[in-house]
C-alpha atoms as a PDB file:
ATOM      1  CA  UNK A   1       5.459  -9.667  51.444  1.00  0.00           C
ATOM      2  CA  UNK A   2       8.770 -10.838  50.613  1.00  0.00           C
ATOM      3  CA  UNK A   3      10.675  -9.343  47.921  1.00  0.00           C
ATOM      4  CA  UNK A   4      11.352 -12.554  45.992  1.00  0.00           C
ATOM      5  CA  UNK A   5       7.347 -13.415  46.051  1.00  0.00           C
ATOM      6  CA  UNK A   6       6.146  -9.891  45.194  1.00  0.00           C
ATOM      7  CA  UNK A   7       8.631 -10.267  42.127  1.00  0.00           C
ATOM      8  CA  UNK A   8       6.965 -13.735  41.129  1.00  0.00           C
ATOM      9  CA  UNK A   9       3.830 -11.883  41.843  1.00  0.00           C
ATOM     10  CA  UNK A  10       4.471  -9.167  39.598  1.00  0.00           C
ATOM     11  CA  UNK A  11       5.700 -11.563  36.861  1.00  0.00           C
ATOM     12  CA  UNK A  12       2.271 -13.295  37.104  1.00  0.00           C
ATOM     13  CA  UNK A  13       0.003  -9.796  36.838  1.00  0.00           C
ATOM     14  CA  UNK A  14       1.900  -8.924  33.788  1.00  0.00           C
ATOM     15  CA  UNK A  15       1.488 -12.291  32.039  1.00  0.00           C
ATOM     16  CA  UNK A  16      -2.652 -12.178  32.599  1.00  0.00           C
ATOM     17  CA  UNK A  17      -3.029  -9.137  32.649  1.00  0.00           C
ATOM     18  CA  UNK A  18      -1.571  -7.998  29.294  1.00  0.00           C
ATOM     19  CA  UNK A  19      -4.400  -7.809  26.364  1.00  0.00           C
ATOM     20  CA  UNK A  20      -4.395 -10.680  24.231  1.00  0.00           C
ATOM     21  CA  UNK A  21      -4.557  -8.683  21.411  1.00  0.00           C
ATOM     22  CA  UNK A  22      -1.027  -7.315  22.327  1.00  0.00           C
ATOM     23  CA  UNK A  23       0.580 -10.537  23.230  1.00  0.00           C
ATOM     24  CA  UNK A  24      -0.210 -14.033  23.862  1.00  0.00           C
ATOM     25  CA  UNK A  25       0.117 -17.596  23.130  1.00  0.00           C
ATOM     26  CA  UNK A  26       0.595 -16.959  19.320  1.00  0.00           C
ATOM     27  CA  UNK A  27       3.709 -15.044  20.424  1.00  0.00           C
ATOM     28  CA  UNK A  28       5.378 -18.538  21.514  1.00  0.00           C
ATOM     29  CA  UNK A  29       5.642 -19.060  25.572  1.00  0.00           C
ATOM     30  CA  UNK A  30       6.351 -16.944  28.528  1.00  0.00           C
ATOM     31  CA  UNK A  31       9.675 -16.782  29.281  1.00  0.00           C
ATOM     32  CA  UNK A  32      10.054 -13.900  31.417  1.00  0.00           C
ATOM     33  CA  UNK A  33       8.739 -10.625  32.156  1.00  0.00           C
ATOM     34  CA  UNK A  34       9.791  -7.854  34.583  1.00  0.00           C
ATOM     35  CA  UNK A  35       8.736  -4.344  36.217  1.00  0.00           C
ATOM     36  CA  UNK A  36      10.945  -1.274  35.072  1.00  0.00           C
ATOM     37  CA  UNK A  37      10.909   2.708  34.815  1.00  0.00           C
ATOM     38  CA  UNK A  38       9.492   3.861  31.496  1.00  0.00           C
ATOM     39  CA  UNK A  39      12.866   5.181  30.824  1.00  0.00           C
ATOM     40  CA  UNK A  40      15.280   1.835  31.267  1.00  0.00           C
ATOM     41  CA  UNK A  41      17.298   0.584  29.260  1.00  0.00           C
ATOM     42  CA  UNK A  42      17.875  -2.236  27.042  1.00  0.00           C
ATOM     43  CA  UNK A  43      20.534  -4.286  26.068  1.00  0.00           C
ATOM     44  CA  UNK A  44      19.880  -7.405  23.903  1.00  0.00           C
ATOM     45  CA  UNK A  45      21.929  -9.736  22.161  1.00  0.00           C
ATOM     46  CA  UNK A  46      20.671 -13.010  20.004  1.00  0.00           C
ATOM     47  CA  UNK A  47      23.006 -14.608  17.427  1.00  0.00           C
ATOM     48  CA  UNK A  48      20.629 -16.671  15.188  1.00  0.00           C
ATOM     49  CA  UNK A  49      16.409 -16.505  14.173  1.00  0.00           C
ATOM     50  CA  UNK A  50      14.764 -13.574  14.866  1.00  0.00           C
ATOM     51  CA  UNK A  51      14.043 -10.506  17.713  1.00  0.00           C
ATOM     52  CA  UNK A  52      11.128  -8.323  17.807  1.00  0.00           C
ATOM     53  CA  UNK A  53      10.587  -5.535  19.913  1.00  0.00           C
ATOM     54  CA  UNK A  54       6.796  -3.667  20.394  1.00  0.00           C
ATOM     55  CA  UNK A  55       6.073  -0.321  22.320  1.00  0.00           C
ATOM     56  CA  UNK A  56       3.808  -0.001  24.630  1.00  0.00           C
ATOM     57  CA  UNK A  57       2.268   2.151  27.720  1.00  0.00           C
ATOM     58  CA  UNK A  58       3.303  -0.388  30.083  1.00  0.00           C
ATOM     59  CA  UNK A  59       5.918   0.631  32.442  1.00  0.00           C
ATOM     60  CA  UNK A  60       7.253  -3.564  32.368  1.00  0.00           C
ATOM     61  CA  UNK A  61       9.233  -5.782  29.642  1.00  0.00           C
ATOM     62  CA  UNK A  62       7.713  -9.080  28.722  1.00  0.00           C
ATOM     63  CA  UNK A  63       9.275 -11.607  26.746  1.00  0.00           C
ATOM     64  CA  UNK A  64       8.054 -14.488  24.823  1.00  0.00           C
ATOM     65  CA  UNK A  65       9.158 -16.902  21.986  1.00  0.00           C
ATOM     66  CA  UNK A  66      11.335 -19.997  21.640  1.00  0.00           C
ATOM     67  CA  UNK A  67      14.683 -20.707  22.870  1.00  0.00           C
ATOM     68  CA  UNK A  68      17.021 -22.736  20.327  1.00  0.00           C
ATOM     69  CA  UNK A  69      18.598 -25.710  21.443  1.00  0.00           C
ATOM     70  CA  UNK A  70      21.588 -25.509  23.816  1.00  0.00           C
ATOM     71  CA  UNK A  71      20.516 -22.039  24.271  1.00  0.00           C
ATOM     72  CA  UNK A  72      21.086 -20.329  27.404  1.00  0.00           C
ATOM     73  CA  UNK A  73      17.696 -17.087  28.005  1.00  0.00           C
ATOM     74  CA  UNK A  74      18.831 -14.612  30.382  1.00  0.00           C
ATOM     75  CA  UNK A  75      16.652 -11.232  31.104  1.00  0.00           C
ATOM     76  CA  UNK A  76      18.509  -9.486  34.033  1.00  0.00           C
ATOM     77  CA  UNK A  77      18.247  -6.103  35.734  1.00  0.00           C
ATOM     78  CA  UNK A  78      20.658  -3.665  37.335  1.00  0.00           C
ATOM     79  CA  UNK A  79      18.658  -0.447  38.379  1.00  0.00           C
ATOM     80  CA  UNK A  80      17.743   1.516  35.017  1.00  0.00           C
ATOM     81  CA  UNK A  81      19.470  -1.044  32.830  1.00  0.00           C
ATOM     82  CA  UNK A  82      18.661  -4.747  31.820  1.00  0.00           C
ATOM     83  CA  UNK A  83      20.346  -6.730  29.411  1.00  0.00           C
ATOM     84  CA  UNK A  84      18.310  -9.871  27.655  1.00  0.00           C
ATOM     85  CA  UNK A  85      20.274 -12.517  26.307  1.00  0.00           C
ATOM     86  CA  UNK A  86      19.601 -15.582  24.102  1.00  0.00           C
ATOM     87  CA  UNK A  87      23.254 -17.208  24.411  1.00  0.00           C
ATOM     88  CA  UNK A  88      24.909 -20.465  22.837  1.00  0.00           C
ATOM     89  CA  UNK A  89      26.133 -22.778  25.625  1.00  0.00           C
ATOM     90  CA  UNK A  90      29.709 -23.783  24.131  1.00  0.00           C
ATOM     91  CA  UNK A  91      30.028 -27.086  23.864  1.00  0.00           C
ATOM     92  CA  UNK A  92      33.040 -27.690  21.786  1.00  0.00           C
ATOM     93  CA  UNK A  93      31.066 -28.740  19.161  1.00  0.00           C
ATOM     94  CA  UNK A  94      31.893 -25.652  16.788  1.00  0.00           C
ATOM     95  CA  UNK A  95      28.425 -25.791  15.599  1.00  0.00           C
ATOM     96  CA  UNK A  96      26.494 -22.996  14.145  1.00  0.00           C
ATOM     97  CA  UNK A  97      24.376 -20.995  16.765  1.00  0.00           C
ATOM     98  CA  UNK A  98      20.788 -22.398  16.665  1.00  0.00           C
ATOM     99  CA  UNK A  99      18.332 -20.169  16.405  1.00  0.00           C
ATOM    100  CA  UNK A 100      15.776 -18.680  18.849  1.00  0.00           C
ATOM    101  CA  UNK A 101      12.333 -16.205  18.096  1.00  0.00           C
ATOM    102  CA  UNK A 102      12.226 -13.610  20.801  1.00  0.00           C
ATOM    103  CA  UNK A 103       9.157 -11.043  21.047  1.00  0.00           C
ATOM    104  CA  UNK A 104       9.412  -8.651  24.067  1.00  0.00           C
ATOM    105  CA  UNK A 105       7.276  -5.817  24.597  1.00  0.00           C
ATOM    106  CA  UNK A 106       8.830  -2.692  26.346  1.00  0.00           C
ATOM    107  CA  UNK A 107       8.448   0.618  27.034  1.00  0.00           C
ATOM    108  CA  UNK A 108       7.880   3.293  24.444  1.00  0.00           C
ATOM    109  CA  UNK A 109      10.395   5.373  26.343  1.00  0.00           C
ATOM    110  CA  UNK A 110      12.778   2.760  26.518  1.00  0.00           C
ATOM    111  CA  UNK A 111      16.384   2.662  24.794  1.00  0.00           C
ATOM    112  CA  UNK A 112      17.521  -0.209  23.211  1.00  0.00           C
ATOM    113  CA  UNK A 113      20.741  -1.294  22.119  1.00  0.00           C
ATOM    114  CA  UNK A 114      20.100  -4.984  19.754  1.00  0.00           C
ATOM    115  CA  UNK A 115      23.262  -7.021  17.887  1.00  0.00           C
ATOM    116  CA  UNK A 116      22.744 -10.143  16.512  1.00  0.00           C
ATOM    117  CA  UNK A 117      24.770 -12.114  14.081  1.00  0.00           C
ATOM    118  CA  UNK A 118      22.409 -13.686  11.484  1.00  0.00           C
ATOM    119  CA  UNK A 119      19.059 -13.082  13.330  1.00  0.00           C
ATOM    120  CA  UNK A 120      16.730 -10.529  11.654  1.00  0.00           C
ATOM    121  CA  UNK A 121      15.580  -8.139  14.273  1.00  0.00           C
ATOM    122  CA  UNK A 122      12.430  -5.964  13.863  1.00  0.00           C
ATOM    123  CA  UNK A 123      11.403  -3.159  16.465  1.00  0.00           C
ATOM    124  CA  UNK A 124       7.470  -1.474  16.038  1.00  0.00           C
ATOM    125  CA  UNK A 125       7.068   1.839  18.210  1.00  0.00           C
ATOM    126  CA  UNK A 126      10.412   2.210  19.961  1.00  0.00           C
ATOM    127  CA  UNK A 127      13.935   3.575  19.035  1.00  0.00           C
ATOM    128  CA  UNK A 128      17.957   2.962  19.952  1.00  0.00           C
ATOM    129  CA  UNK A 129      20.982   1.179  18.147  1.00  0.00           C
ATOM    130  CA  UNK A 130      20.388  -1.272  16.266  1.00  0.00           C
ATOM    131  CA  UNK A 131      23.253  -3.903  14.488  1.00  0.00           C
ATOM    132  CA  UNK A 132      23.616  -7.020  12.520  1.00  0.00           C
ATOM    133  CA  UNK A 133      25.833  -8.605  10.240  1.00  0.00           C
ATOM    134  CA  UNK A 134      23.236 -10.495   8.361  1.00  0.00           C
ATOM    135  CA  UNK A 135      20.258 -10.716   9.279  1.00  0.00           C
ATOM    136  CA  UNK A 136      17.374  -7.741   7.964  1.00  0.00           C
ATOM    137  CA  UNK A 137      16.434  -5.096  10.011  1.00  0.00           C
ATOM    138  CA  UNK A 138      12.682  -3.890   9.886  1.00  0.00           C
ATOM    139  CA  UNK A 139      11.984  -0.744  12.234  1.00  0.00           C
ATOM    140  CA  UNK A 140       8.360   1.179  11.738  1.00  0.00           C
ATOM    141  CA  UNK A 141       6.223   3.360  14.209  1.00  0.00           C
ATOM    142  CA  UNK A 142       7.181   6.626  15.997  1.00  0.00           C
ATOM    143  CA  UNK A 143      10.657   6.791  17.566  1.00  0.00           C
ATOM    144  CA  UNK A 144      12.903   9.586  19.584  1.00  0.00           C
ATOM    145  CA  UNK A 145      15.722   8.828  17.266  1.00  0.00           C
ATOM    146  CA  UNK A 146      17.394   5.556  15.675  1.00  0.00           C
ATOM    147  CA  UNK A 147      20.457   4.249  14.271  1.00  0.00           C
ATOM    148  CA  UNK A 148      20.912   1.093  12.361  1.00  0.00           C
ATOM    149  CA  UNK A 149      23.743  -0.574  10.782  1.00  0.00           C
ATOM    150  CA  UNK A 150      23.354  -4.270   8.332  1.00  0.00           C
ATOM    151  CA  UNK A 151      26.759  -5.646   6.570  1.00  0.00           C
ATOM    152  CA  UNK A 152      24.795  -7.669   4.482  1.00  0.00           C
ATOM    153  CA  UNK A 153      20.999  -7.831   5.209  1.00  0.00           C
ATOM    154  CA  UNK A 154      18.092  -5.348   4.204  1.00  0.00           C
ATOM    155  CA  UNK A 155      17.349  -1.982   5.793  1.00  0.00           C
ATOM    156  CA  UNK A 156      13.676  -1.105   6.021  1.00  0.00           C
ATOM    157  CA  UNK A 157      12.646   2.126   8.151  1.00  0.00           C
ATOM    158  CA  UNK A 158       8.789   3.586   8.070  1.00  0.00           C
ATOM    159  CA  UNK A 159       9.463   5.661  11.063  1.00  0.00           C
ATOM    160  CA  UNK A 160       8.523   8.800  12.424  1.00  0.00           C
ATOM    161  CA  UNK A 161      10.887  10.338  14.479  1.00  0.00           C
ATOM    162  CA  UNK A 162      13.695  13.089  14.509  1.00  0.00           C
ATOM    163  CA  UNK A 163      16.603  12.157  13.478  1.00  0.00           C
ATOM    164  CA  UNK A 164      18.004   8.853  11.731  1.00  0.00           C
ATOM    165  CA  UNK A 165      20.868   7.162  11.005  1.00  0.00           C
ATOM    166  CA  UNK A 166      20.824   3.914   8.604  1.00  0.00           C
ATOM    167  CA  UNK A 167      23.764   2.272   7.326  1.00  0.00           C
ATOM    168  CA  UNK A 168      23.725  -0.671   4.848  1.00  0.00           C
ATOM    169  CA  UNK A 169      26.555  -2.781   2.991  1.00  0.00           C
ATOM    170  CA  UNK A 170      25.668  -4.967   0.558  1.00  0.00           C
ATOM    171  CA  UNK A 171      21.842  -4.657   0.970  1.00  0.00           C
ATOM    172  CA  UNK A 172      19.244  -2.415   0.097  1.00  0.00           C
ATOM    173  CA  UNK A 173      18.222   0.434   2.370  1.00  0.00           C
ATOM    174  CA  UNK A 174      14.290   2.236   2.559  1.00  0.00           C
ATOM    175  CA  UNK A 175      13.216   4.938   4.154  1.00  0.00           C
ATOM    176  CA  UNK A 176      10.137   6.038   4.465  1.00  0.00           C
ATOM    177  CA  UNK A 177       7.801   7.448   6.639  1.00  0.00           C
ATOM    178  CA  UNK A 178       7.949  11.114   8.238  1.00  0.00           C
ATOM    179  CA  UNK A 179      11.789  11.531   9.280  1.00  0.00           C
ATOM    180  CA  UNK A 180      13.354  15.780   9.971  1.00  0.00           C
ATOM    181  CA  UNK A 181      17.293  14.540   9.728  1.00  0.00           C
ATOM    182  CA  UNK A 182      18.440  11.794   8.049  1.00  0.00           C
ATOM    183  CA  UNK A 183      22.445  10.093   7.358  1.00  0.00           C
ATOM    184  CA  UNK A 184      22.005   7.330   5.179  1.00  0.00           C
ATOM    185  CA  UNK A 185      23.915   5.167   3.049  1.00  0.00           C
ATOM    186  CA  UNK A 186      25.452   2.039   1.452  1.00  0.00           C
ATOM    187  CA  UNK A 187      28.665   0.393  -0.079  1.00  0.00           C
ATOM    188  CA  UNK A 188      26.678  -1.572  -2.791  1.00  0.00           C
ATOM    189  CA  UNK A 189      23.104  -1.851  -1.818  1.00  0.00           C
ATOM    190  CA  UNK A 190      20.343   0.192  -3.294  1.00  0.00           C
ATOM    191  CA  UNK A 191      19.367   3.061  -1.556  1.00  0.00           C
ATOM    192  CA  UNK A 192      15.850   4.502  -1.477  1.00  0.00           C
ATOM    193  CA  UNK A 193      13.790   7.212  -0.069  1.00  0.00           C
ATOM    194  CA  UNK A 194      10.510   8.333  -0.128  1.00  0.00           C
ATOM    195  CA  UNK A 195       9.814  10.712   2.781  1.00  0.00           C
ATOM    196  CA  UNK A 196       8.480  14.726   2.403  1.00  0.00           C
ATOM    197  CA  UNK A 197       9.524  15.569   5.923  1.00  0.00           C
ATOM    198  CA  UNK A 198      13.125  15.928   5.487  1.00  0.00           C
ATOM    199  CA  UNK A 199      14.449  19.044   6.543  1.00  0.00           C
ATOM    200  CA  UNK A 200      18.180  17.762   6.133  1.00  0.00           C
ATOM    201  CA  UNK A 201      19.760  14.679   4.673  1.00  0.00           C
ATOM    202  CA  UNK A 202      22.940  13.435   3.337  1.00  0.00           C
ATOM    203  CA  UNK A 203      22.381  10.101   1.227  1.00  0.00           C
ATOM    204  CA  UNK A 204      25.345   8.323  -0.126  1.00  0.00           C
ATOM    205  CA  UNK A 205      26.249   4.936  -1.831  1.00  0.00           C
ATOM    206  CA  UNK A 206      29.224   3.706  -3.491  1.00  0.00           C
ATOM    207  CA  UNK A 207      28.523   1.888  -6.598  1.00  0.00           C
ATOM    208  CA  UNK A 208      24.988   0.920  -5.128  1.00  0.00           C
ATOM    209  CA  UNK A 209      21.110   3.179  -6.806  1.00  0.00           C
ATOM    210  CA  UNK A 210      20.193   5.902  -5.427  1.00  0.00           C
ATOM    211  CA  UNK A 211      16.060   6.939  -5.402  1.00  0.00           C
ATOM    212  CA  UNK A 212      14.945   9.800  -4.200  1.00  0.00           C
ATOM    213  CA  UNK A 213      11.223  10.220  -4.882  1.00  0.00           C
ATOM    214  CA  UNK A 214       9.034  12.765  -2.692  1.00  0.00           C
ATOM    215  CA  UNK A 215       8.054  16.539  -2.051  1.00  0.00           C
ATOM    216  CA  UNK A 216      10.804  17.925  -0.681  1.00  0.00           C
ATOM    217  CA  UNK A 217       9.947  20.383   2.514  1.00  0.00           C
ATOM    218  CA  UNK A 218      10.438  23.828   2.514  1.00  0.00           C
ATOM    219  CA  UNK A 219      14.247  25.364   3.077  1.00  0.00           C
ATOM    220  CA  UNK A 220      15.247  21.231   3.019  1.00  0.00           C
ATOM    221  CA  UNK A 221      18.470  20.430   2.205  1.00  0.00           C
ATOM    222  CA  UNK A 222      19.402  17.366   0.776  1.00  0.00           C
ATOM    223  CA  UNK A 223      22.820  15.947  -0.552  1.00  0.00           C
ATOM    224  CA  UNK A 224      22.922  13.064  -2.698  1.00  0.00           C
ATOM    225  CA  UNK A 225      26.777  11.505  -3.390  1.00  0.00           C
ATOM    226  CA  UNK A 226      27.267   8.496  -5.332  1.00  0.00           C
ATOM    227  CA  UNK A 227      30.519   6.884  -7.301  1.00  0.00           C
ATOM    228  CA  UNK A 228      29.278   4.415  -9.873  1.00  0.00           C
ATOM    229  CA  UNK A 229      25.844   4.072  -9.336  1.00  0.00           C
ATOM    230  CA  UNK A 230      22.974   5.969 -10.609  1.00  0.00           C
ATOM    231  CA  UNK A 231      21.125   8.775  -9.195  1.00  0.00           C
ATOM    232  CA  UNK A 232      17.410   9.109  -9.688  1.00  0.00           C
ATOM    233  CA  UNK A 233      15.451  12.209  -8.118  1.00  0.00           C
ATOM    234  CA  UNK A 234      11.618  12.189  -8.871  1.00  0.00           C
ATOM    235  CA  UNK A 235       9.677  15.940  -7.891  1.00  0.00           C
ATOM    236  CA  UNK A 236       6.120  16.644  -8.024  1.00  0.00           C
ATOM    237  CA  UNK A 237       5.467  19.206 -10.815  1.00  0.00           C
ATOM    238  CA  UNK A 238       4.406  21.817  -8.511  1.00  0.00           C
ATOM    239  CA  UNK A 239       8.059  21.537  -6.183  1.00  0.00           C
ATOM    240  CA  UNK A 240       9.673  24.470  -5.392  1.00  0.00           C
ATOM    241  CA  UNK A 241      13.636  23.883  -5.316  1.00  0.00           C
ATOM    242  CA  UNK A 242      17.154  24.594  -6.368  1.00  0.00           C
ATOM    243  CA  UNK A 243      18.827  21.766  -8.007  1.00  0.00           C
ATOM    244  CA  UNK A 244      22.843  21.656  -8.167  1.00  0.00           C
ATOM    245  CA  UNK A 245      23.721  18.650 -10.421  1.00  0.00           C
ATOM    246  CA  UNK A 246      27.362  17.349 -11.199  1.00  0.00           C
ATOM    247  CA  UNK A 247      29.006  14.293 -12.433  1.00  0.00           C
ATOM    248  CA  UNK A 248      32.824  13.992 -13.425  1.00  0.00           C
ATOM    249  CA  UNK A 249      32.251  11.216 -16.361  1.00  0.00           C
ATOM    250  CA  UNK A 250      28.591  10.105 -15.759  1.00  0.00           C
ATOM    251  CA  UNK A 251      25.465  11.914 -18.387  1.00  0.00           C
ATOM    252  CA  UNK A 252      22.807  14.085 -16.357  1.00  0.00           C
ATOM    253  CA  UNK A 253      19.270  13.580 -17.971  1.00  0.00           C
ATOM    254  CA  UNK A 254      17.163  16.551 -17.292  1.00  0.00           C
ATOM    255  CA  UNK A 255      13.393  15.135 -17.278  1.00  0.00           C
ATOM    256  CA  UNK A 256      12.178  18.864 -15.945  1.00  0.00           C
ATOM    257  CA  UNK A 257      13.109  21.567 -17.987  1.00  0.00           C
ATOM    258  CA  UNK A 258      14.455  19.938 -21.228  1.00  0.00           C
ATOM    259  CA  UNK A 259      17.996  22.012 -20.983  1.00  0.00           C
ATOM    260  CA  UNK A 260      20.640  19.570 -21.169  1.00  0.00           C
ATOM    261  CA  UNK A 261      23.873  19.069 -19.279  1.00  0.00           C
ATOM    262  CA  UNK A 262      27.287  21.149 -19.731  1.00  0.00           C
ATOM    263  CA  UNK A 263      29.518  19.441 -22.075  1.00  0.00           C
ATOM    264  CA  UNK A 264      32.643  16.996 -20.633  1.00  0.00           C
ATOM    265  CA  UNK A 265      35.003  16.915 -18.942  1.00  0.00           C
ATOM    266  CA  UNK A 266      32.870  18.763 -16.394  1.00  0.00           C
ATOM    267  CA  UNK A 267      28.820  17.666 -16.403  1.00  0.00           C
ATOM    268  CA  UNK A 268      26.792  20.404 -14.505  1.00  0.00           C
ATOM    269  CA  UNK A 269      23.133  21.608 -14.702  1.00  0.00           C
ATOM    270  CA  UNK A 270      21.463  23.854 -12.261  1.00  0.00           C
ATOM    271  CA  UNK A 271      18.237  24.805 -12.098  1.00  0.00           C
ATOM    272  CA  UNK A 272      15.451  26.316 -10.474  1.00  0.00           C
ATOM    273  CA  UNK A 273      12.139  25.371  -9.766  1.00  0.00           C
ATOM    274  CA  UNK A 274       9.076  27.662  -8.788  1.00  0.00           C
ATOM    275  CA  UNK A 275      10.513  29.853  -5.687  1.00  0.00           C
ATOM    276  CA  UNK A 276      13.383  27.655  -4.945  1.00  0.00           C
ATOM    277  CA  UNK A 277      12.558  27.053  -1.488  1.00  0.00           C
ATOM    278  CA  UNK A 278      14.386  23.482  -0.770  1.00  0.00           C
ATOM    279  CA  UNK A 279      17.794  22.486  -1.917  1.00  0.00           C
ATOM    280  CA  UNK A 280      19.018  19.765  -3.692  1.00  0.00           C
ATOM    281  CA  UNK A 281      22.928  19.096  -4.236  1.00  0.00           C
ATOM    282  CA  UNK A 282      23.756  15.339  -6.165  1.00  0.00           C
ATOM    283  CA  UNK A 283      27.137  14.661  -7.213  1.00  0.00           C
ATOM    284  CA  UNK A 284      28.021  11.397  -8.907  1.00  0.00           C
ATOM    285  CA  UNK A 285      31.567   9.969 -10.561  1.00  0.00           C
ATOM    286  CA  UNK A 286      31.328   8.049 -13.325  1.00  0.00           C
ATOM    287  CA  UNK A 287      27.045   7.023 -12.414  1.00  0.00           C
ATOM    288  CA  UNK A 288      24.610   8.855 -14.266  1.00  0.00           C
ATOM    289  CA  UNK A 289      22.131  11.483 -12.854  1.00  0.00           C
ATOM    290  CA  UNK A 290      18.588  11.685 -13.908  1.00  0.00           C
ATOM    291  CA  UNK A 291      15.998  13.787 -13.354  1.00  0.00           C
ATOM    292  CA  UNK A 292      12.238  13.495 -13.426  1.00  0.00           C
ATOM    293  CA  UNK A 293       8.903  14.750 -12.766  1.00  0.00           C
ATOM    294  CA  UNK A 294       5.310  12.865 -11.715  1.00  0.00           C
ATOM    295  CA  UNK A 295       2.203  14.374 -12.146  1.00  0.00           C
ATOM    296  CA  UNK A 296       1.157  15.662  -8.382  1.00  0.00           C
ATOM    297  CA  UNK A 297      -1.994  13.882  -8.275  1.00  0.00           C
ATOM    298  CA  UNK A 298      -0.508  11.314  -9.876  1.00  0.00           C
ATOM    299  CA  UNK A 299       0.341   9.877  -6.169  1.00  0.00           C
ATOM    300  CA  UNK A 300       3.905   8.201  -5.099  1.00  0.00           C
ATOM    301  CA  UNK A 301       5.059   4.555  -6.430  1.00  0.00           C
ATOM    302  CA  UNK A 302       5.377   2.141  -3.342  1.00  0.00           C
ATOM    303  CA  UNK A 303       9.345   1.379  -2.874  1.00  0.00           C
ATOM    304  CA  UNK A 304       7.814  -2.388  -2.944  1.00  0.00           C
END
């Protein structure tokens, strides 16, 4: 059979033969779809509306959604690497990019590697880079590792994976779900976390919140740096850590043990709870530090 009609061939299979209940008409229409290694991978770039990206068992990418007006769609392949465009044809206009909805579903396995300008992008079972300057980012399911940078949109992870890497400007960043290592931080945006898995993280913010509300794991270490904003850690009564609190000009509020805080110019308060077994180290400027407890069976607040 010739190459170019087994391709169309193969295109064809994957379109029918993908459950409905994975993707479909509802999804917007076919615009591509191609055969690839469980391993390839992805490069994607679109400036304006939205890209989603779903995991599966398939070893093939398909794509479907709408193209924006004066849009060019491009899904290419070189060997082990494809890139999958949604480009504005230049037209001299100057006009804003218009905006296209992308869905493609790809490998678990796969790497991906997303930008977009103002287009949110949200990913469901599958890890890589992942950058905008605007738009929100949305990443959930189980993951090999991820990174993920927003100058001004929202940061939401509920992932499972190894290791993580989140960076947010102006807009609020969440973790959640069950993460071992974790760098994460903001300039001004709220920061947030509610994981028990973390065996190390470093969380940082400059004048942006900082939440920190879970069990922390055994022999865990976790450092928590902020200027002006405020620090918040919330234990379970039953947690078993060492806390090492200090603020140059901010108040620590000690909601555990009822000791208070070393008088100015230097704030400091450590403590110990039950055997000590995870480690906690927050350091603040001029943003106060406060510390609390929640009944165990009291169950964790949603970060929504």
């Amino acid at each position: 059979m010739p190459g170019d009609r087994r391709l169309l061939l193969g295109v064809v299979v994957l379109a029918l033969g993908a459950s409905g209940a994975v993707q479909g008409p509802a999804d917007g229409r076919l615009l591509a779809g191609r055969a690839v290694r469980p391993t390839v991978a992805i490069k994607a770039w679109n400036a304006a509306g939205s890209i989603r990206f779903v995991g599966w068992s398939k070893d093939s990418v398909v794509v479907r959604g709408e193209v924006g007006r004066n849009v060019r769609f491009l899904l290419s392949q070189d060997g082990d690497a494809m890139k999958l465009i949604a480009e504005q044809e230049r037209d001299g206009s100057g006009a804003s990019p218009s905006a296209s909805h992308l869905v493609a579903w790809v490998p678990r396995q796969s790497a991906l590697s997303v930008k977009t300008v103002s287009a949110d992008i949200t990913a469901d079972g599958v890890g890589g880079w992942f950058y905008s300057v605007s738009g929100n980012l949305r990443i959930t399911g189980s993951a090999r590792s991820i990174e993920a940078e927003t100058m001004t949109g929202n940061l939401d992870l509920d992932v499972a994976c190894l290791w993580v890497r989140a960076r947010a400007g102006s807009g609020r960043l969440d973790l959640r779900g069950a993460t071992e290592a974790a760098d994460l931080s903001t300039i001004s945006g709220d920061l947030r976390v509610a994981t028990s898995s973390l065996l190390r993280a470093q969380i940082a913010s400059v004048t942006g919140d900082i939440r920190f509300a879970a069990t922390p794991t055994a022999a865990a270490i976790v450092d928590v740096s902020d200027h002006s904003g405020s620090v918040e850690v919330v234990l379970p009564d039953n947690a078993s850590a060492e806390l090492a609190l200090t603020s140059i000009a901010g108040s620590i509020e000690n909601g555990v043990t009822g000791s208070s805080a070393m008088a100015p110019p230097s704030r400091s308060l450590n403590l110990r709870l039950g055997r000590g077994e995870s480690r906690f180290i927050v350091r603040t400027f001029t943003g106060p530090i406060r510390l609390k407890m929640q009944p165990t069976n009291a169950g964790w607040p949603e970060l929504r």
